[in-house]
PDB file of N, CA and C in Angstrom:
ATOM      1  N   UNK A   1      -2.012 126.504 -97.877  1.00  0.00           N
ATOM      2  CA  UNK A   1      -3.131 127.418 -97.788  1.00  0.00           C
ATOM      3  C   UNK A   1      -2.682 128.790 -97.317  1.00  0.00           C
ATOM      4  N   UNK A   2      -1.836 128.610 -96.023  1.00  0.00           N
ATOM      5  CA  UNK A   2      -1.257 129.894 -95.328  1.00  0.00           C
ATOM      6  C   UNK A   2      -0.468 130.825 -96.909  1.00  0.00           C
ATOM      7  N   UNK A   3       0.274 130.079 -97.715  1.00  0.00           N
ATOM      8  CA  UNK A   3       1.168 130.752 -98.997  1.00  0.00           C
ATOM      9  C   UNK A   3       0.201 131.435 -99.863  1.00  0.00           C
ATOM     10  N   UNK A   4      -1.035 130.718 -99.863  1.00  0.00           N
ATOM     11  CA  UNK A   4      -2.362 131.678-101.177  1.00  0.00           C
ATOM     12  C   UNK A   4      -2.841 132.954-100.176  1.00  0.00           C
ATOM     13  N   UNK A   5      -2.771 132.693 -98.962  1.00  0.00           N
ATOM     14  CA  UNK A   5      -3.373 133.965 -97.907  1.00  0.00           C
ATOM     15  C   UNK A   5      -2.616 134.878 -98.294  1.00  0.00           C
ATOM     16  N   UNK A   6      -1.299 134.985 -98.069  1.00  0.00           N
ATOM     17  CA  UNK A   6      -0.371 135.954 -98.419  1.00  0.00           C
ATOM     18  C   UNK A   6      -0.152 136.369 -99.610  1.00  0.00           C
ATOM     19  N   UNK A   7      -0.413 135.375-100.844  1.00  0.00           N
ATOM     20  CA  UNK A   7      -0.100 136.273-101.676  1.00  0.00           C
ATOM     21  C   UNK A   7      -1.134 136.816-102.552  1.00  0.00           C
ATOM     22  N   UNK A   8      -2.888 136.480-102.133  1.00  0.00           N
ATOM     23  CA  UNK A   8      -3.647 137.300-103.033  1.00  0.00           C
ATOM     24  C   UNK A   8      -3.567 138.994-101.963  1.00  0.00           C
ATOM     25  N   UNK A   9      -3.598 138.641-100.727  1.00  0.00           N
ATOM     26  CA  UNK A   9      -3.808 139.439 -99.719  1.00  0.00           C
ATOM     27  C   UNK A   9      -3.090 141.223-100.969  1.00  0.00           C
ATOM     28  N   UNK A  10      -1.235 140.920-100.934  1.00  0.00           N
ATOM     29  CA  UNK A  10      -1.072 142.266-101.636  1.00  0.00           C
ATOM     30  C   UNK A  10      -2.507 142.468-102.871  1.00  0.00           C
ATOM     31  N   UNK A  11      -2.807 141.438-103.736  1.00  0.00           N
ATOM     32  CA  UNK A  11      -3.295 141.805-104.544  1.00  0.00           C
ATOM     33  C   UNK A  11      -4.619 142.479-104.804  1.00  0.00           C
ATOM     34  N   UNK A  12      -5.400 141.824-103.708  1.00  0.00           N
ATOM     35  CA  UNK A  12      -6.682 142.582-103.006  1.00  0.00           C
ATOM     36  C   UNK A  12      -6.452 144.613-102.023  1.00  0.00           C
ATOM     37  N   UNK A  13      -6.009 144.241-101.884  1.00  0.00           N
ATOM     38  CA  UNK A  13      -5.251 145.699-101.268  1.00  0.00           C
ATOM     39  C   UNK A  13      -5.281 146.560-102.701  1.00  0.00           C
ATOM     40  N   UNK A  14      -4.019 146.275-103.386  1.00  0.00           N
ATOM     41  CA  UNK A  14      -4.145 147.038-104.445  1.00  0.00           C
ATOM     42  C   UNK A  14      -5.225 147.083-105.806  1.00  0.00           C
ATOM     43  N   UNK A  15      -6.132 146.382-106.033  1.00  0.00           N
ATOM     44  CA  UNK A  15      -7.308 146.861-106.809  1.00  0.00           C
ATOM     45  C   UNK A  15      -8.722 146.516-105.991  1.00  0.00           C
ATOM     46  N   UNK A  16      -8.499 147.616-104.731  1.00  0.00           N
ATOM     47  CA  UNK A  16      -9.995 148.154-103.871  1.00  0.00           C
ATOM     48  C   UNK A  16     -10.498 148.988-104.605  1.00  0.00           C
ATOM     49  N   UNK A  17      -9.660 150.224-105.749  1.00  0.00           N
ATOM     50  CA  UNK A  17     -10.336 150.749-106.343  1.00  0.00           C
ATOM     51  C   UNK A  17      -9.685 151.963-105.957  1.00  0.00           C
ATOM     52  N   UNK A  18      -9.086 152.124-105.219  1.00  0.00           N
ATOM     53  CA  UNK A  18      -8.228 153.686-104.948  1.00  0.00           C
ATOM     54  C   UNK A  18      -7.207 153.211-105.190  1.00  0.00           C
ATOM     55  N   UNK A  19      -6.147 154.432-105.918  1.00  0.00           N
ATOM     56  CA  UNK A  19      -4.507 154.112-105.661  1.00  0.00           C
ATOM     57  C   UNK A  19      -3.956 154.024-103.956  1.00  0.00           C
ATOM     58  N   UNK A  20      -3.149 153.365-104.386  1.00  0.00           N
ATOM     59  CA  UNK A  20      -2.477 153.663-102.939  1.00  0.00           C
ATOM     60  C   UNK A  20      -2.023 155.164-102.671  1.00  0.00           C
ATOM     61  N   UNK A  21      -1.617 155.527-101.575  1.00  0.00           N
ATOM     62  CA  UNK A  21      -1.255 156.344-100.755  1.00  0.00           C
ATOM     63  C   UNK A  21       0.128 156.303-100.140  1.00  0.00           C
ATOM     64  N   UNK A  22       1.155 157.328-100.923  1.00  0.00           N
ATOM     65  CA  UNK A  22       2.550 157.177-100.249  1.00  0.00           C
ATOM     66  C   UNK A  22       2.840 158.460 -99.271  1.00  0.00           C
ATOM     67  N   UNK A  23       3.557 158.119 -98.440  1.00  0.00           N
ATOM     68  CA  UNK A  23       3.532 158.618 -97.034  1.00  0.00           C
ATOM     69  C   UNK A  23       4.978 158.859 -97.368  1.00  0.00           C
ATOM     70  N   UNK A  24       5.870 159.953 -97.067  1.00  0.00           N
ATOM     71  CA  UNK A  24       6.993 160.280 -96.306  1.00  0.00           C
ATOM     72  C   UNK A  24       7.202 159.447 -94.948  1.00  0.00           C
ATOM     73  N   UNK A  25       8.577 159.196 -94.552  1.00  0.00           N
ATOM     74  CA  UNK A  25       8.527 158.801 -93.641  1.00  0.00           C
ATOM     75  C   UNK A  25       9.956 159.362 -93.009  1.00  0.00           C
ATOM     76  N   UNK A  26       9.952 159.866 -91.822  1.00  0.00           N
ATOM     77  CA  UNK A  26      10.894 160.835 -91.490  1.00  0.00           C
ATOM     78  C   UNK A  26      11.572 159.890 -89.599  1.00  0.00           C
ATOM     79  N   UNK A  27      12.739 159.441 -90.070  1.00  0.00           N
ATOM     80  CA  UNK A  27      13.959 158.452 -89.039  1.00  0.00           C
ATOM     81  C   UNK A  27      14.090 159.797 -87.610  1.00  0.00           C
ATOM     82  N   UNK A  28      13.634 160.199 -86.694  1.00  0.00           N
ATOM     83  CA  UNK A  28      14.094 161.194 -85.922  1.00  0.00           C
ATOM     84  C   UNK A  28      14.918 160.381 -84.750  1.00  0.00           C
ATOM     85  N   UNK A  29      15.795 160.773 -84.109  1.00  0.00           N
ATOM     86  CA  UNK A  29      16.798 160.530 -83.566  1.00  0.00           C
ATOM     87  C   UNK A  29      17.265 161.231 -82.569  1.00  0.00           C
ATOM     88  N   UNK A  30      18.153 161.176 -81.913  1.00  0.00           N
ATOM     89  CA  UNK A  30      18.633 161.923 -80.480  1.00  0.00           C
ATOM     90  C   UNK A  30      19.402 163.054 -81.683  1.00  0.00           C
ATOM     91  N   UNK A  31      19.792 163.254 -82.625  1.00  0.00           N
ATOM     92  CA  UNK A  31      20.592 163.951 -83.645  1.00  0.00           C
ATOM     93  C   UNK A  31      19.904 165.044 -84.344  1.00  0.00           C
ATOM     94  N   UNK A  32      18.002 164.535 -84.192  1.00  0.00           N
ATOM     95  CA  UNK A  32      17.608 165.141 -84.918  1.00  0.00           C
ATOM     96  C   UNK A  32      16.863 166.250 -83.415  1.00  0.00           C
ATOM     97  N   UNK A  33      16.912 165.953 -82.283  1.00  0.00           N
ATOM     98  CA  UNK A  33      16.334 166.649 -81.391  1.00  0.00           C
ATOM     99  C   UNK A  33      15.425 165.712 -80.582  1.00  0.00           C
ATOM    100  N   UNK A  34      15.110 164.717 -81.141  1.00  0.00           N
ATOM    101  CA  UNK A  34      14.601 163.509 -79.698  1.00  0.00           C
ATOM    102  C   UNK A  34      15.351 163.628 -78.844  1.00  0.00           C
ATOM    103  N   UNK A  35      14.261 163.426 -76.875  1.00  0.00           N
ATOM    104  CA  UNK A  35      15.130 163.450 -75.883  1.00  0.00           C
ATOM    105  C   UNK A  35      16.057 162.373 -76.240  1.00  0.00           C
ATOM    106  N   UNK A  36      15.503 161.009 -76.536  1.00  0.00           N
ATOM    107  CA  UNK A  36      16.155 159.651 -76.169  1.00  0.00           C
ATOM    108  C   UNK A  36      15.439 159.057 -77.394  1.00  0.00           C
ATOM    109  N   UNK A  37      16.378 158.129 -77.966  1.00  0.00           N
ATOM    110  CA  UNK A  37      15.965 156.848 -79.578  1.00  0.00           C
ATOM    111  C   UNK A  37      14.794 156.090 -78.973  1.00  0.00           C
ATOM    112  N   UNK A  38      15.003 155.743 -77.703  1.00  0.00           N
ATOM    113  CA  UNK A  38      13.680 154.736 -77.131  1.00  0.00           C
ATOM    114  C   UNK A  38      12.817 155.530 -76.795  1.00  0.00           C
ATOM    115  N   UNK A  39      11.323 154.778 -77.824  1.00  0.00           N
ATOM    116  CA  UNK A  39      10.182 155.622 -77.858  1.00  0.00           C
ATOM    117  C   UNK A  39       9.231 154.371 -77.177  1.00  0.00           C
ATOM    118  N   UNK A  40       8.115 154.884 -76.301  1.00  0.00           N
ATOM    119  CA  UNK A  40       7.044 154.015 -76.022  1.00  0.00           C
ATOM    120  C   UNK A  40       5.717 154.420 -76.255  1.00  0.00           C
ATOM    121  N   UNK A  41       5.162 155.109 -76.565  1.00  0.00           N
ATOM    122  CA  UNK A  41       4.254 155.790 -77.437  1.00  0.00           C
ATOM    123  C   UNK A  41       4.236 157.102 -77.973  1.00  0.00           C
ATOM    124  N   UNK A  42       3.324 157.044 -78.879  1.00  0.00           N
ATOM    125  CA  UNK A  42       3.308 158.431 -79.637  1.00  0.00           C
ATOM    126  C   UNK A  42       1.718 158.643 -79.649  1.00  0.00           C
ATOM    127  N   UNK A  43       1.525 159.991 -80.108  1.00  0.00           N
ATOM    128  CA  UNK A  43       0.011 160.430 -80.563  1.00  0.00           C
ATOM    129  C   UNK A  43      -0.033 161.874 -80.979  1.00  0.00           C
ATOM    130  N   UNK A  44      -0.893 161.872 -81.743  1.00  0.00           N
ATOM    131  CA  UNK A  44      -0.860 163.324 -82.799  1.00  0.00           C
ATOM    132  C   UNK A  44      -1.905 163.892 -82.313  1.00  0.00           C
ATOM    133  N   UNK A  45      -2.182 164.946 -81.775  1.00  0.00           N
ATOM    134  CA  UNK A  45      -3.106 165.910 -81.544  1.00  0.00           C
ATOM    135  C   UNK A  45      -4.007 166.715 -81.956  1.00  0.00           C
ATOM    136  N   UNK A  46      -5.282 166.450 -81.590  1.00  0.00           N
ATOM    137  CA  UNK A  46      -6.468 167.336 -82.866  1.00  0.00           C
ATOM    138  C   UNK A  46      -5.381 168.627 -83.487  1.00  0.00           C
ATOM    139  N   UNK A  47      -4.179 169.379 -82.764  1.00  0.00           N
ATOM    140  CA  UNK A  47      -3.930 170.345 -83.681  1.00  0.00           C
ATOM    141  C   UNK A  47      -2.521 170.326 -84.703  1.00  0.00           C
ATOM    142  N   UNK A  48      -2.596 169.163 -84.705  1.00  0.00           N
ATOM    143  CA  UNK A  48      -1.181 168.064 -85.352  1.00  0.00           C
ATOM    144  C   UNK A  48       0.016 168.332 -84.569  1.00  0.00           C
ATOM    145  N   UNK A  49      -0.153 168.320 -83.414  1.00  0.00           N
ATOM    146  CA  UNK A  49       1.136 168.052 -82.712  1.00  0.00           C
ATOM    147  C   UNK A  49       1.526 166.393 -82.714  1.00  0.00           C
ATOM    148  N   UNK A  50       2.939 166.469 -82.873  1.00  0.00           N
ATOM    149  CA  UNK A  50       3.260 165.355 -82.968  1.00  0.00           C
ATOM    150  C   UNK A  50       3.650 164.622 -80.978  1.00  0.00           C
ATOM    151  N   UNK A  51       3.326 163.539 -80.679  1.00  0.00           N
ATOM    152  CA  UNK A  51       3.448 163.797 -79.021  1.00  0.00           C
ATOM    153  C   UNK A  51       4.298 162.510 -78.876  1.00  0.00           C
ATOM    154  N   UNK A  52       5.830 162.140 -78.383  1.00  0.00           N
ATOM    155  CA  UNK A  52       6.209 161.290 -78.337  1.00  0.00           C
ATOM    156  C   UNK A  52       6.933 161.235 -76.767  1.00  0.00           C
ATOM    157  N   UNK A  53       6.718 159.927 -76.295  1.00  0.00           N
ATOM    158  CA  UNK A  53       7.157 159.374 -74.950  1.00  0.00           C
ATOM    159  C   UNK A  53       7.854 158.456 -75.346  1.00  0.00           C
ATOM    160  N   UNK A  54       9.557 159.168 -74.372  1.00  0.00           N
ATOM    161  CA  UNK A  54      10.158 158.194 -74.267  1.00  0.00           C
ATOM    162  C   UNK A  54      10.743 158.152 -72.345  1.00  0.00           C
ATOM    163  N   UNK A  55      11.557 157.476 -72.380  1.00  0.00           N
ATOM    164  CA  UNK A  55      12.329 157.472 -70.893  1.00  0.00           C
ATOM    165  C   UNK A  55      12.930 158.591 -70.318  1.00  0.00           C
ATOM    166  N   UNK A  56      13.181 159.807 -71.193  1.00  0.00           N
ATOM    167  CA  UNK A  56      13.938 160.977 -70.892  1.00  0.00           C
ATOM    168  C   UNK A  56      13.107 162.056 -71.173  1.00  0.00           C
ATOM    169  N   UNK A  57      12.346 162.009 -71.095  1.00  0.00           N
ATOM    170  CA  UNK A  57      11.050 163.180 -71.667  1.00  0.00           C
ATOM    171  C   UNK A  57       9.588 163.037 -72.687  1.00  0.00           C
ATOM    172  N   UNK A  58       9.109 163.799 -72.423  1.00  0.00           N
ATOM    173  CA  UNK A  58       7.786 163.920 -73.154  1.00  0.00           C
ATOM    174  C   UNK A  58       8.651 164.910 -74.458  1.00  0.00           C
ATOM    175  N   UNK A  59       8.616 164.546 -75.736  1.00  0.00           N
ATOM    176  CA  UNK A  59       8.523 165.642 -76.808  1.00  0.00           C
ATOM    177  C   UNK A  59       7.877 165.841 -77.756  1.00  0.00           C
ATOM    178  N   UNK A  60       7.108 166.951 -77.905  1.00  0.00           N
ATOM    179  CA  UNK A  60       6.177 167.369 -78.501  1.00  0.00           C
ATOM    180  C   UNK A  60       6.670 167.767 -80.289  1.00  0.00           C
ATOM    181  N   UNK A  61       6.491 167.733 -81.034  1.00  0.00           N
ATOM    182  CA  UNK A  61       7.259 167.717 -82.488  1.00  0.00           C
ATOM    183  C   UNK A  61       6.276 168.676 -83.314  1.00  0.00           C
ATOM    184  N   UNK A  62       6.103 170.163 -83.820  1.00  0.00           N
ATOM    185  CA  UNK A  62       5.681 170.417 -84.470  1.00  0.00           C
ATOM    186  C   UNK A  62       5.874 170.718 -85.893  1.00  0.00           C
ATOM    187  N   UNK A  63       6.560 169.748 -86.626  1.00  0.00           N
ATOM    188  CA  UNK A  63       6.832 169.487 -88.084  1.00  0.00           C
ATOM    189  C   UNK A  63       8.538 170.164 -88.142  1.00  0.00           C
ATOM    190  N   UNK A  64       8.804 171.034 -87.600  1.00  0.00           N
ATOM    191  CA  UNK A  64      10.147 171.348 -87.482  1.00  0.00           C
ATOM    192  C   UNK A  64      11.082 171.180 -86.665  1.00  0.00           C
ATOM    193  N   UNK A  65      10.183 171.659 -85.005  1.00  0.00           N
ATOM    194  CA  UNK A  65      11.170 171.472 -84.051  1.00  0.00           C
ATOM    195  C   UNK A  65      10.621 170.734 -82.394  1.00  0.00           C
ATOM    196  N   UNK A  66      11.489 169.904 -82.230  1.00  0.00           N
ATOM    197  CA  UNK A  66      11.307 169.699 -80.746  1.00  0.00           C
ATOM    198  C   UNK A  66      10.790 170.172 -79.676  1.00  0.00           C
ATOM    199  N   UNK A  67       9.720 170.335 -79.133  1.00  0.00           N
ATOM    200  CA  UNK A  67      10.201 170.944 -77.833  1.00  0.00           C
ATOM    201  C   UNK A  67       9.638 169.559 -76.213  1.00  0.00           C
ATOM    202  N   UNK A  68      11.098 169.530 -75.403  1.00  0.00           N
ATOM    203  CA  UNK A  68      11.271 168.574 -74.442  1.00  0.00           C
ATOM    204  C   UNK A  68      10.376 169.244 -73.127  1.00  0.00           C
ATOM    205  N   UNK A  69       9.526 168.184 -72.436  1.00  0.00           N
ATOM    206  CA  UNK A  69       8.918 168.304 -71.312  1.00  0.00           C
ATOM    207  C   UNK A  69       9.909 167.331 -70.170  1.00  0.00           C
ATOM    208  N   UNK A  70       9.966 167.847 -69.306  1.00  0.00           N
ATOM    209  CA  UNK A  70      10.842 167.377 -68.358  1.00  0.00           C
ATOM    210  C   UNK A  70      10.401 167.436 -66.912  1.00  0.00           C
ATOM    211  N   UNK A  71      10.554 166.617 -66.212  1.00  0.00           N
ATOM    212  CA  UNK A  71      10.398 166.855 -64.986  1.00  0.00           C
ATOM    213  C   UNK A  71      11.292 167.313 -64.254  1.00  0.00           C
ATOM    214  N   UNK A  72      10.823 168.601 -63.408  1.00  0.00           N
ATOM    215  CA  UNK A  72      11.300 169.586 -62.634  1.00  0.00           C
ATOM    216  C   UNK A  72      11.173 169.660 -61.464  1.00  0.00           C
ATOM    217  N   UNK A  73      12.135 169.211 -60.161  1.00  0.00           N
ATOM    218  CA  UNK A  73      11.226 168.701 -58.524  1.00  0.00           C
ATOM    219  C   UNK A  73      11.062 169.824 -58.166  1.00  0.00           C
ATOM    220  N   UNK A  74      11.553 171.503 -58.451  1.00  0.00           N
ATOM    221  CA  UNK A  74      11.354 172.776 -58.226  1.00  0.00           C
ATOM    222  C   UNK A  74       9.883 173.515 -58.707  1.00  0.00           C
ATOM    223  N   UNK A  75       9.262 172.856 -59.531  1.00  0.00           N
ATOM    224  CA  UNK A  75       8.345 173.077 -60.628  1.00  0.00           C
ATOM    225  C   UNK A  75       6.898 172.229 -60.537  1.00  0.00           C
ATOM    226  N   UNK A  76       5.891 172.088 -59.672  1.00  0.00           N
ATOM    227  CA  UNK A  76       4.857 171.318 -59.285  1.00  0.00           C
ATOM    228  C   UNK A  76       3.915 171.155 -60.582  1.00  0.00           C
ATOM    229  N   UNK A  77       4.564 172.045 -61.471  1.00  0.00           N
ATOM    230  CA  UNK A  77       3.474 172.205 -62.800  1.00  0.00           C
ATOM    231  C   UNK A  77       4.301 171.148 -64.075  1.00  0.00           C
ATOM    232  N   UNK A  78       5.258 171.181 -63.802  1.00  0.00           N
ATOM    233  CA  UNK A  78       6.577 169.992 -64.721  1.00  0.00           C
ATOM    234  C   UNK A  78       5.480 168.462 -64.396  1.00  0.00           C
ATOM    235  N   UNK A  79       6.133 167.464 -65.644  1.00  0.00           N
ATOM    236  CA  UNK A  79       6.142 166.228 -65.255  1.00  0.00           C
ATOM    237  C   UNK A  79       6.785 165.624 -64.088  1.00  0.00           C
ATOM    238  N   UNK A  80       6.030 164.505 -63.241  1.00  0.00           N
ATOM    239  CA  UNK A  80       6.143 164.219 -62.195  1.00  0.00           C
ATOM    240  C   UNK A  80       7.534 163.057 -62.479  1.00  0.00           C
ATOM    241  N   UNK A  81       7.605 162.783 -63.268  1.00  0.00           N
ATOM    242  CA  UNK A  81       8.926 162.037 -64.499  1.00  0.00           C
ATOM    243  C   UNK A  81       9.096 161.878 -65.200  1.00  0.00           C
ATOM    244  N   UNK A  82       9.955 161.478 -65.520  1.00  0.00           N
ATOM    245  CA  UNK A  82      10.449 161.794 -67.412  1.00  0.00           C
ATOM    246  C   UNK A  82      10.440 160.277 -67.935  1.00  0.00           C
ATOM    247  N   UNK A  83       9.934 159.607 -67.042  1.00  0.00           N
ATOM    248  CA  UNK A  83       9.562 157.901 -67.781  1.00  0.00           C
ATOM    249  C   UNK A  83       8.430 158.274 -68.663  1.00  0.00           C
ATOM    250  N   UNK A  84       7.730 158.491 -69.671  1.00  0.00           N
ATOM    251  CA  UNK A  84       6.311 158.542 -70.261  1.00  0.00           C
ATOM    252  C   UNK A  84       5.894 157.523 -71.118  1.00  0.00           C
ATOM    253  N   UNK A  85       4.499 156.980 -70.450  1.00  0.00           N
ATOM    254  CA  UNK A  85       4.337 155.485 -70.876  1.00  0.00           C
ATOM    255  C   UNK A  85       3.459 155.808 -71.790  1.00  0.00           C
ATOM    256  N   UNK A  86       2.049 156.566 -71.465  1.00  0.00           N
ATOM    257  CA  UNK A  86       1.292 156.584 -72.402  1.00  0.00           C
ATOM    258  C   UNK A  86       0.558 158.278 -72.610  1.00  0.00           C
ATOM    259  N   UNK A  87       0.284 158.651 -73.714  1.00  0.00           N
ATOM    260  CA  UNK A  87      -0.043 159.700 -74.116  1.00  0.00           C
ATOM    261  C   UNK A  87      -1.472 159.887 -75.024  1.00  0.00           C
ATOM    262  N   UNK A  88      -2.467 160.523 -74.357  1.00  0.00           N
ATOM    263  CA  UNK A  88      -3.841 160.281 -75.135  1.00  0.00           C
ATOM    264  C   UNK A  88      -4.616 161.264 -75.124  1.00  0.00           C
ATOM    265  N   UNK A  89      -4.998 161.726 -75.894  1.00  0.00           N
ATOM    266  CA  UNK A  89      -6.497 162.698 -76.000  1.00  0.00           C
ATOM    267  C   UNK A  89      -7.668 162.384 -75.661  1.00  0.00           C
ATOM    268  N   UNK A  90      -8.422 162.780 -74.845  1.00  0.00           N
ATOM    269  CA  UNK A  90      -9.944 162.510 -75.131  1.00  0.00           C
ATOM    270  C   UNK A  90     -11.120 163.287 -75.735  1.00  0.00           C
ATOM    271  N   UNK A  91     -12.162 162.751 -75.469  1.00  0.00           N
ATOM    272  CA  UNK A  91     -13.491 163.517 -76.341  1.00  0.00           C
ATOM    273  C   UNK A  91     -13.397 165.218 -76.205  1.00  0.00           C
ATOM    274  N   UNK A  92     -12.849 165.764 -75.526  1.00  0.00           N
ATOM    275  CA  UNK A  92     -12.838 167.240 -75.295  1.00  0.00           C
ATOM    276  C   UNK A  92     -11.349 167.605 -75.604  1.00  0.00           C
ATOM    277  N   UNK A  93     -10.352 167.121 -76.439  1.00  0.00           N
ATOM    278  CA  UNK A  93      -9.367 167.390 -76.763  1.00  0.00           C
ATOM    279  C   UNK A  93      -8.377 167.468 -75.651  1.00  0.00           C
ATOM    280  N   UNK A  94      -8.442 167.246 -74.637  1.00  0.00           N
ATOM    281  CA  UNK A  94      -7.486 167.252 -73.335  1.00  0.00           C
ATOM    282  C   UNK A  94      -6.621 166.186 -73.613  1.00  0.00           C
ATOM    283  N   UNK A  95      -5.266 166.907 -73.523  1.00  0.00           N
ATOM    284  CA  UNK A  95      -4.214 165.526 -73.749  1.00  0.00           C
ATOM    285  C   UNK A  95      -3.711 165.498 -72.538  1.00  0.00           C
ATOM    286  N   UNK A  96      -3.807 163.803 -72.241  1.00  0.00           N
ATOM    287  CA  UNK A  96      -3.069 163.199 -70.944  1.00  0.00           C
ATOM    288  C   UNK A  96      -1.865 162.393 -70.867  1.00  0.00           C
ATOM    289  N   UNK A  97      -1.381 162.043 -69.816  1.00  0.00           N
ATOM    290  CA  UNK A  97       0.234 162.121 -70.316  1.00  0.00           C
ATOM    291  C   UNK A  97       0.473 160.965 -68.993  1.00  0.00           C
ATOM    292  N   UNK A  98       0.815 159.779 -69.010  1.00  0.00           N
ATOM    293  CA  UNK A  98       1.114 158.642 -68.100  1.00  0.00           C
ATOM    294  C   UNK A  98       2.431 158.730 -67.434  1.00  0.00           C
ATOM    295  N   UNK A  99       2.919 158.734 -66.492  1.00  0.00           N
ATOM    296  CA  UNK A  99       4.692 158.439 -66.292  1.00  0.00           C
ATOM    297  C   UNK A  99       4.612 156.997 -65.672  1.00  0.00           C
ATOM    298  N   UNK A 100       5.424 156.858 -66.041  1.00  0.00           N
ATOM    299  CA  UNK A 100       6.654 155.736 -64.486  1.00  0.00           C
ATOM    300  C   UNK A 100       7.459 156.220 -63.243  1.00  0.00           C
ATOM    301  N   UNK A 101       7.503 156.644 -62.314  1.00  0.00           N
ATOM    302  CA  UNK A 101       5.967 155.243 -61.311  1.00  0.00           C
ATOM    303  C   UNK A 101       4.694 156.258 -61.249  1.00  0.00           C
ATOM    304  N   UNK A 102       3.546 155.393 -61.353  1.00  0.00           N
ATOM    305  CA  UNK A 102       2.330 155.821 -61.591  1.00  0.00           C
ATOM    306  C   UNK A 102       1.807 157.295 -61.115  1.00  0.00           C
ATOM    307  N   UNK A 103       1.778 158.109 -62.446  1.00  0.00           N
ATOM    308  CA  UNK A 103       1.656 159.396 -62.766  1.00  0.00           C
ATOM    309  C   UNK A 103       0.711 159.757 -64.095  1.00  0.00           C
ATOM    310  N   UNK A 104      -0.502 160.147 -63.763  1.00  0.00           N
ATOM    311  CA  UNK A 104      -1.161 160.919 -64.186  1.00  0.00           C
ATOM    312  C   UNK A 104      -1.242 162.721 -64.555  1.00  0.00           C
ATOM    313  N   UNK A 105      -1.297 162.787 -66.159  1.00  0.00           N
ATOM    314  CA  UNK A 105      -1.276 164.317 -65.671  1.00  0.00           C
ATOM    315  C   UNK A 105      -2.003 164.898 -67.225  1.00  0.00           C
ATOM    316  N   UNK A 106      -2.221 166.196 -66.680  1.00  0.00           N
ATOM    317  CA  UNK A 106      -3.617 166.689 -68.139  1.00  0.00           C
ATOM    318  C   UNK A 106      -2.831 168.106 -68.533  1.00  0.00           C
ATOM    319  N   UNK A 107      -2.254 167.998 -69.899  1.00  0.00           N
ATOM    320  CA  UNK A 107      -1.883 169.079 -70.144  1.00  0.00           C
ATOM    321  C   UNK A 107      -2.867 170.409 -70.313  1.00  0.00           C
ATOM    322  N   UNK A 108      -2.139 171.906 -70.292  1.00  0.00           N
ATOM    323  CA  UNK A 108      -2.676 172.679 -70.296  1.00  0.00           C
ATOM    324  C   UNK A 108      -2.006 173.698 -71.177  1.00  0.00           C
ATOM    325  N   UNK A 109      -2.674 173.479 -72.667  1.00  0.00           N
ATOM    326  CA  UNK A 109      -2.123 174.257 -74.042  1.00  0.00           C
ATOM    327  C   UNK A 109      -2.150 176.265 -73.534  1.00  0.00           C
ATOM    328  N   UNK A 110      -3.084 176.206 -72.892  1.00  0.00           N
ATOM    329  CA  UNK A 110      -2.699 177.753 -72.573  1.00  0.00           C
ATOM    330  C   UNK A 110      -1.697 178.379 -71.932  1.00  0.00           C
ATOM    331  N   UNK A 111      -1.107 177.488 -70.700  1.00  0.00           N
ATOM    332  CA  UNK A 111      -0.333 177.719 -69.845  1.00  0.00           C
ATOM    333  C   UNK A 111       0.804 177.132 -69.876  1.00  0.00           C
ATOM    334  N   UNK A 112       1.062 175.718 -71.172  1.00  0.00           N
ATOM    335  CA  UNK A 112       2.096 174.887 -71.514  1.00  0.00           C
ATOM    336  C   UNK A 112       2.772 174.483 -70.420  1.00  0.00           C
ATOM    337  N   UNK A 113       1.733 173.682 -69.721  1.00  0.00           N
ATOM    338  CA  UNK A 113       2.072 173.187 -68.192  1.00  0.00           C
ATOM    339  C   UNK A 113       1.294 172.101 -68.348  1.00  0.00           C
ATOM    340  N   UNK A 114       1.416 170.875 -66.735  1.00  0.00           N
ATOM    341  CA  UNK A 114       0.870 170.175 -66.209  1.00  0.00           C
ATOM    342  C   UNK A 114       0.234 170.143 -65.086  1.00  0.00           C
ATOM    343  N   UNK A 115      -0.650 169.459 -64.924  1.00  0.00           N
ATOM    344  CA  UNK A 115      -1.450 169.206 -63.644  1.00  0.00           C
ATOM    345  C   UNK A 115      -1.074 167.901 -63.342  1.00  0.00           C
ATOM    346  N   UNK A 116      -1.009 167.566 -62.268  1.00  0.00           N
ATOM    347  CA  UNK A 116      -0.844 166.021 -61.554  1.00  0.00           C
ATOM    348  C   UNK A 116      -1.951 165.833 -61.140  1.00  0.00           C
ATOM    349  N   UNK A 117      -2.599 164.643 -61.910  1.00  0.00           N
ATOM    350  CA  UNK A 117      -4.284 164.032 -61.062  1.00  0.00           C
ATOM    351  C   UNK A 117      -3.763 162.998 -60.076  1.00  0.00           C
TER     352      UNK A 117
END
């Protein structure tokens, strides 16, 4: 039974009645300007920023280039660490930004800074 699940499943997919949809798909790497290969979340931003957390930084990806958020102990407006677990927008477009050990913080697109809640 489990073998007929799987194989009408492709076939239902492809005549819903739209073609499919092919996507580029782009390998980024410590080579290509990632802080670090280990990623633990990502999220794209109402203004298509690309937002990826890994263990060595927050990096933000805008279709060309990198740019790394780092924590700075000189800098109260930096990430509080460069562990970043989770990364999210809410209803008012405010993107928030999780670290390791428990760190809260709300970016600020005007000032390309952080706040620590």
């Amino acid at each position: 039974m489990l073998y007929l699940l799987f194989v009408t499943l492709p076939l239902l997919v492809q005549t819903s009645g739209t073609p499919p949809e092919f996507h580029a798909i782009t390998h980024f790497t410590t080579d290509n300007g990632l802080s670090q290969n280990l990623v633990f979340d990502m999220h794209q931003d109402h203004r298509g920023f690309l937002w990826i957390g890994t263990k060595d930084g927050l990096n933000r990806y805008d279709g060309y280039n990198f740019r790394i958020y780092r924590s700075d102990p000189s800098d109260s407006r930096s990430l509080s660490s460069n562990y970043i677990t989770y990364i999210r927008e809410d209803d008012n477009n405010r993107l928030w930004v999780e670290t390791r050990p428990g760190g809260l913080h709300k970016y600020d697109p005007e000032q390309d800074n952080f706040t620590v809640i």
